[in-house]
Protein backbone atom coordinates (compact mmCIF):
# COMPACT_ATOMS: atom_id res chain seq x y z
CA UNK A 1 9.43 -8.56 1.03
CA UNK A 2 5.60 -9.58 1.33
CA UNK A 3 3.99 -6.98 -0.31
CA UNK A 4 0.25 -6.07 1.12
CA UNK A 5 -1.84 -6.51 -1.23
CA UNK A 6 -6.04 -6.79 -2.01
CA UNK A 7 -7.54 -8.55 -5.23
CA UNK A 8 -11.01 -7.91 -7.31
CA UNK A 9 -13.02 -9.42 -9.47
CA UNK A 10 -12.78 -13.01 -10.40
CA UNK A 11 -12.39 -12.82 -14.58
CA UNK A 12 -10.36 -11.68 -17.06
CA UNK A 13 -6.98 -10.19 -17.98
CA UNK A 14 -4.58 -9.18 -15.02
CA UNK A 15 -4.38 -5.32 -13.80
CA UNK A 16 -2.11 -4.27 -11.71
CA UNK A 17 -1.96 -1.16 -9.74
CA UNK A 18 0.45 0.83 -8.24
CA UNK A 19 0.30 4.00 -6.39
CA UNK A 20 1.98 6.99 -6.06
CA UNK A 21 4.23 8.71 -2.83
CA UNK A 22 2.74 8.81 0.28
CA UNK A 23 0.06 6.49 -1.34
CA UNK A 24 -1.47 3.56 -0.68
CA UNK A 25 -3.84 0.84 -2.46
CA UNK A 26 -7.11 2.26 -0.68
CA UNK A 27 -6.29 5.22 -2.60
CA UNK A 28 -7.35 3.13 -5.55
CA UNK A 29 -10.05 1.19 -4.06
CA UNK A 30 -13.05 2.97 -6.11
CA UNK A 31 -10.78 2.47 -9.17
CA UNK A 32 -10.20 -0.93 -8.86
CA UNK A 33 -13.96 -2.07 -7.97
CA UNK A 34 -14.67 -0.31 -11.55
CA UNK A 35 -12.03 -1.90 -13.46
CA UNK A 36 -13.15 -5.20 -11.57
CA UNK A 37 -15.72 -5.77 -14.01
CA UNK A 38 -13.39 -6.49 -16.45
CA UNK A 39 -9.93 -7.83 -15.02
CA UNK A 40 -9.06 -9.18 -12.57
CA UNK A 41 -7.23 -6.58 -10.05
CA UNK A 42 -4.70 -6.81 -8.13
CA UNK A 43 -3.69 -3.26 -6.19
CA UNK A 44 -0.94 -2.86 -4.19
CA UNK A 45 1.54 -1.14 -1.58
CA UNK A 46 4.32 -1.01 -2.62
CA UNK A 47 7.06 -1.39 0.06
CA UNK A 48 7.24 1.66 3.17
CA UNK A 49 3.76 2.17 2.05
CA UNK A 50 0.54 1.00 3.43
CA UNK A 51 0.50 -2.31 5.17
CA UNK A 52 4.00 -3.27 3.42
CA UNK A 53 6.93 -3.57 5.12
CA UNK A 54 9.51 -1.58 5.75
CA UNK A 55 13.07 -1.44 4.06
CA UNK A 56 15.88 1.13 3.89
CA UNK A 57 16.10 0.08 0.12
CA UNK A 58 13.44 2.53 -1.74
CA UNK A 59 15.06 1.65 -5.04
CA UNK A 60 13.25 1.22 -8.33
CA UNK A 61 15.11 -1.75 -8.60
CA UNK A 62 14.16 -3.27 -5.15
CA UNK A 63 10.23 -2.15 -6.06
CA UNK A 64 10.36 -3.90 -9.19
CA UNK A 65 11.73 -7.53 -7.49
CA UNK A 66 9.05 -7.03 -4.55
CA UNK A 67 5.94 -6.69 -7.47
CA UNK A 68 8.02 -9.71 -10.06
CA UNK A 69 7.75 -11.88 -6.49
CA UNK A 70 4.39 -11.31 -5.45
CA UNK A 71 3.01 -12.19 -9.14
CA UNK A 72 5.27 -15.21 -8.87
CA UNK A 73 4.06 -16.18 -6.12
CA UNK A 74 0.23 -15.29 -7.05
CA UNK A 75 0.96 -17.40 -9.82
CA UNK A 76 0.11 -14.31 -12.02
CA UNK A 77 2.32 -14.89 -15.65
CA UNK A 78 1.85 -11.30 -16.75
CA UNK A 79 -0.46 -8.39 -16.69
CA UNK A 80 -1.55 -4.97 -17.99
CA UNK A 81 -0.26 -2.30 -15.21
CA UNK A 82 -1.36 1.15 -13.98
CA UNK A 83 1.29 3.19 -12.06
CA UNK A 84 0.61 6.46 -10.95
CA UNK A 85 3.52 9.17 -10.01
CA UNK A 86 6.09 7.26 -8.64
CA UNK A 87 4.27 4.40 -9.02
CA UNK A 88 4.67 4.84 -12.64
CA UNK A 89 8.14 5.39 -12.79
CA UNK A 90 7.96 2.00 -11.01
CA UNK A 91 5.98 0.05 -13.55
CA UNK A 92 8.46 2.06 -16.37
CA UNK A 93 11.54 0.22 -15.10
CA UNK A 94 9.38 -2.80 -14.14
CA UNK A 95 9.17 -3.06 -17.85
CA UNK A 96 12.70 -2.46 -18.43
CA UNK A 97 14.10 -5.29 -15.65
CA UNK A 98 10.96 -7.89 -16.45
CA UNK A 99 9.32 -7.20 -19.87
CA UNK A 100 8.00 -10.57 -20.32
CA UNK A 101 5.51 -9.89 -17.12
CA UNK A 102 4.05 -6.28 -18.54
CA UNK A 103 1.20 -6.66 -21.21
CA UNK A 104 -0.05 -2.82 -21.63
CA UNK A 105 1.44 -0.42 -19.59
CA UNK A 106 -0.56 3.08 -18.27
CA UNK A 107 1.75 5.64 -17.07
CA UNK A 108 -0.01 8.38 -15.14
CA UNK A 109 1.10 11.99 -14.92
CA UNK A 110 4.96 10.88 -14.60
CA UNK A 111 7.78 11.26 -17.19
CA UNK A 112 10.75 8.75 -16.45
CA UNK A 113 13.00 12.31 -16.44
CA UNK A 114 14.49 13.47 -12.69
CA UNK A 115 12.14 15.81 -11.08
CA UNK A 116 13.25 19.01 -9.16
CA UNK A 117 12.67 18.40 -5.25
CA UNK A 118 8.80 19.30 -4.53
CA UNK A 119 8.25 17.45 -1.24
CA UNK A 120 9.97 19.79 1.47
CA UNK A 121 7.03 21.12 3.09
CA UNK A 122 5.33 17.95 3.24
CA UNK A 123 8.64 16.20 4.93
CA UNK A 124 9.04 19.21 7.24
CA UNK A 125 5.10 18.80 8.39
CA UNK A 126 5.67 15.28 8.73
CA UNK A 127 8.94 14.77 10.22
CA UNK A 128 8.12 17.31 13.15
CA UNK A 129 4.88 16.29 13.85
CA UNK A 130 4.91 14.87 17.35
CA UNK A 131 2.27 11.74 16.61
CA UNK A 132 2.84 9.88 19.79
CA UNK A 133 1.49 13.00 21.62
CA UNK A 134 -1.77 13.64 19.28
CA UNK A 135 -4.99 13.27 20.72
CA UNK A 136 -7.12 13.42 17.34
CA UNK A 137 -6.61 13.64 13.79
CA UNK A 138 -8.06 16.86 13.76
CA UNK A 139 -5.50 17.90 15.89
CA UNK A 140 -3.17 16.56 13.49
CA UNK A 141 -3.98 18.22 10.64
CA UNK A 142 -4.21 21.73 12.43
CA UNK A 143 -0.51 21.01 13.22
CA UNK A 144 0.68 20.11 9.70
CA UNK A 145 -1.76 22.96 8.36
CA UNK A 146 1.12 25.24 9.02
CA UNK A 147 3.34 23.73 6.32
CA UNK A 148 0.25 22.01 4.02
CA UNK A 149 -2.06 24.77 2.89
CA UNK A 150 -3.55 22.82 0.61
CA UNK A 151 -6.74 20.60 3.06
CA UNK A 152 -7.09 17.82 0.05
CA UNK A 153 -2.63 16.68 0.45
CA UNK A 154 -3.40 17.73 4.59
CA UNK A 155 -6.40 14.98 4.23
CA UNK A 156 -3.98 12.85 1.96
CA UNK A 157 -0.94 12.46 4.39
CA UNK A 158 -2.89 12.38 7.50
CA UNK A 159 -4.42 8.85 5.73
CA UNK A 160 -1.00 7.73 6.73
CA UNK A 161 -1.45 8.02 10.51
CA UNK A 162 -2.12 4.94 12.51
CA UNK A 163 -3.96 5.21 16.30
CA UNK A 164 -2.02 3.68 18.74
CA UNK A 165 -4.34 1.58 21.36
CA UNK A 166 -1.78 2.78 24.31
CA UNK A 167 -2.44 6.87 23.31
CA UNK A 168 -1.20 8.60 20.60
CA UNK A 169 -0.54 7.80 16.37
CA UNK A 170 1.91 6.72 14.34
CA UNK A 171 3.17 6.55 10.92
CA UNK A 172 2.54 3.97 9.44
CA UNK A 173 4.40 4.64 6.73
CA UNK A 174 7.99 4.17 6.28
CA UNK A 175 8.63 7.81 6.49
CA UNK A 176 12.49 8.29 7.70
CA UNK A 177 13.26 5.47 4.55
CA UNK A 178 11.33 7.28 2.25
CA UNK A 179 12.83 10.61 3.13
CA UNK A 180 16.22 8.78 3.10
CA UNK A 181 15.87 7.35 -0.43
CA UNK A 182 13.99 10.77 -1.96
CA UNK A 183 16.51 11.89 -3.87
CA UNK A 184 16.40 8.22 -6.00
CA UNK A 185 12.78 8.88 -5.62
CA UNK A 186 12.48 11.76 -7.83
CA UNK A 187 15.32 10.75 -9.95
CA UNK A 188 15.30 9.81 -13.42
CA UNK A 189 14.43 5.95 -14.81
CA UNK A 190 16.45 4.34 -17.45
CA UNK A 191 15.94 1.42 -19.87
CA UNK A 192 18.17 -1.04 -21.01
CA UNK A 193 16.42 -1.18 -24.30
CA UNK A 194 12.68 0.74 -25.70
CA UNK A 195 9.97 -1.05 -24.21
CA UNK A 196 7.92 -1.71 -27.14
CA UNK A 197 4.29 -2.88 -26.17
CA UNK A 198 1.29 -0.86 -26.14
CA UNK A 199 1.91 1.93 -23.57
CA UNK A 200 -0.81 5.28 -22.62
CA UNK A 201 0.58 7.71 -20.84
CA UNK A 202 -2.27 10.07 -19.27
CA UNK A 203 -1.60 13.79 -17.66
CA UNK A 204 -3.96 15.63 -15.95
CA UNK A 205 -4.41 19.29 -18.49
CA UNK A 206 -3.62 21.28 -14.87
CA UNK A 207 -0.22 19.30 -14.29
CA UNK A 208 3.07 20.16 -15.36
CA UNK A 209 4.76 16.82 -14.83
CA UNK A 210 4.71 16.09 -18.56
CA UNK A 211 5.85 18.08 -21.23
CA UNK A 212 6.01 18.92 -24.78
CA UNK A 213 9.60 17.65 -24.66
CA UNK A 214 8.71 15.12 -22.35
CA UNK A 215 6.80 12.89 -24.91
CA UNK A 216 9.74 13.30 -27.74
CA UNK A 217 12.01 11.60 -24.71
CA UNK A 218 8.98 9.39 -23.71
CA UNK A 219 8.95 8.11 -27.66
CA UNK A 220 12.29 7.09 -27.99
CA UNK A 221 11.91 4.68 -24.99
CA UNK A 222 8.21 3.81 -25.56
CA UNK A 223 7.92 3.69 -29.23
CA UNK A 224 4.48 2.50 -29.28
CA UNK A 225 3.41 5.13 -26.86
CA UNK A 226 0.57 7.34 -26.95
CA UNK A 227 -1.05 10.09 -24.77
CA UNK A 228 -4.06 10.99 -22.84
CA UNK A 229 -4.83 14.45 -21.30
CA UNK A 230 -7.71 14.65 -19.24
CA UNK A 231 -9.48 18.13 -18.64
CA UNK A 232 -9.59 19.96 -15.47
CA UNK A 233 -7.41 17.18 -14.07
CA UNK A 234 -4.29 17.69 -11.49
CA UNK A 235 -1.89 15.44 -11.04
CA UNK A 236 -4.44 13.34 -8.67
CA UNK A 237 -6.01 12.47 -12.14
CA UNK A 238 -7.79 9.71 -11.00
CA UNK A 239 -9.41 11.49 -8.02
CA UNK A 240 -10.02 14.33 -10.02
CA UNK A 241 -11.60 12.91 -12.85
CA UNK A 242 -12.93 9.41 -12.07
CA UNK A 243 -15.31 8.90 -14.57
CA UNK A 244 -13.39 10.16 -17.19
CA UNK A 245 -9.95 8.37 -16.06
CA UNK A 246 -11.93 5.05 -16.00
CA UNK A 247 -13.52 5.40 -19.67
CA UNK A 248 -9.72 6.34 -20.94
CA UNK A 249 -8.16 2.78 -19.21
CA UNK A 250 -11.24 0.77 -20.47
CA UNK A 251 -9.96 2.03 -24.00
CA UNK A 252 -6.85 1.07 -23.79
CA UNK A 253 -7.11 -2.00 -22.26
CA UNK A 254 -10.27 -3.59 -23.50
């Protein structure tokens, strides 16, 4: 699996980032050019996402060996990583299955518990959405409006569509494996053994995705753990609060 990947800046310590469902490393890109000025970046998508490949195999497992290859390959020994949503449940067993290739770890607005199902609209709006017959993106999202209410996720997923040069869109992400592999998806991460390096986990104050009892669980695997809340913040937290967001990484891993 060759990952698609893009790099910044040109000195110091190793950052990697990896995004959430339906995400991609543009998501990021703002992110990533700020953090540049520090470490070197590398952001990625992580497979049936972005300009990756696909794969029926969505599992944690098979994420982890696609990101432990390309930073073999890169020639990158370790780094700190950034995983947001699912991409953090990623980097969480990435530390679990390769610990000696995770410096500091930054969890965002995940908990490594199983999550109830919260997709179903946005699988419905996608799975029916007749792409090869869409003349415009506007049209698109007037289609998927129906089942999205909410125009920022509408905008979000509709980054996903691809024009076609014959007529038409695609997806051009992996979207009947990712739907195939949900349940996994939003299912819980285990660990061998605590991971016991530096780790931040940050929430945004207006998500629910971590709880009270969420960081007594989060403790006994990341001992060394500590948390972040950033005001007025969804679960997006990095596209709700940039500024902030940035100032809270550059703390932990400066």
């Amino acid at each position: 699996m060759e990952l698609n990947y893009k790099r910044y800046g040109d000195s110091g310590e190793h950052v990697v980032i990896v995004h959430g469902l339906f995400g991609m490393l543009d998501n990021w890109h703002n992110m990533a050019k700020k953090l540049a000025e520090h470490f070197q970046v590398l952001s990625i998508d992580v497979r049936n996402h972005g300009g990756s490949p696909h794969h029926e195999d969505m599992s944690y497992e098979a994420i982890c060996e696609d990101i432990h290859l390309l930073l073999d390959t890169l020639e990158i020994s370790s780094a700190h990583f950034i995983g947001h949503s699912m991409g953090g449940k990623a980097v969480m067993k990435l530390a679990d299955l390769f610990p000696e290739i995770v410096d500091k770890l930054c969890v965002v607005d995940i908990a490594p518990k199983r999550y109830k199902p919260g997709h179903t609209e946005i699988f419905e709006a996608m799975l029916t959405l007749p792409v090869s017959e869409l003349s415009s993106r506007s049209e698109a999202e007037e289609k998927i409006s129906v089942k999205i209410k909410d125009k920022g996720i509408r905008l979000f997923i509709l980054k996903n569509l691809d024009r076609v040069k014959e007529g038409g869109y695609r997806w051009k992400i992996g979207l009947a494996q990712i739907h195939a592999n949900y349940d996994a998806i939003i299912g819980g991460v285990s660990l061998s053994w605590p991971f016991s390096n530096d780790t931040l986990f940050v929430r945004g104050e207006k998500s629910n995705y971590i709880t009270e009892q969420d960081e007594v669980d989060i403790v006994d695997l990341f001992p060394n753990a500590t948390f972040e809340t950033i005001p007025d913040a969804g679960h997006w937290v990095h596209a709700d609060s940039p500024e902030l967001f940035h100032q809270v990484l550059l703390r932990f891993l400066l």
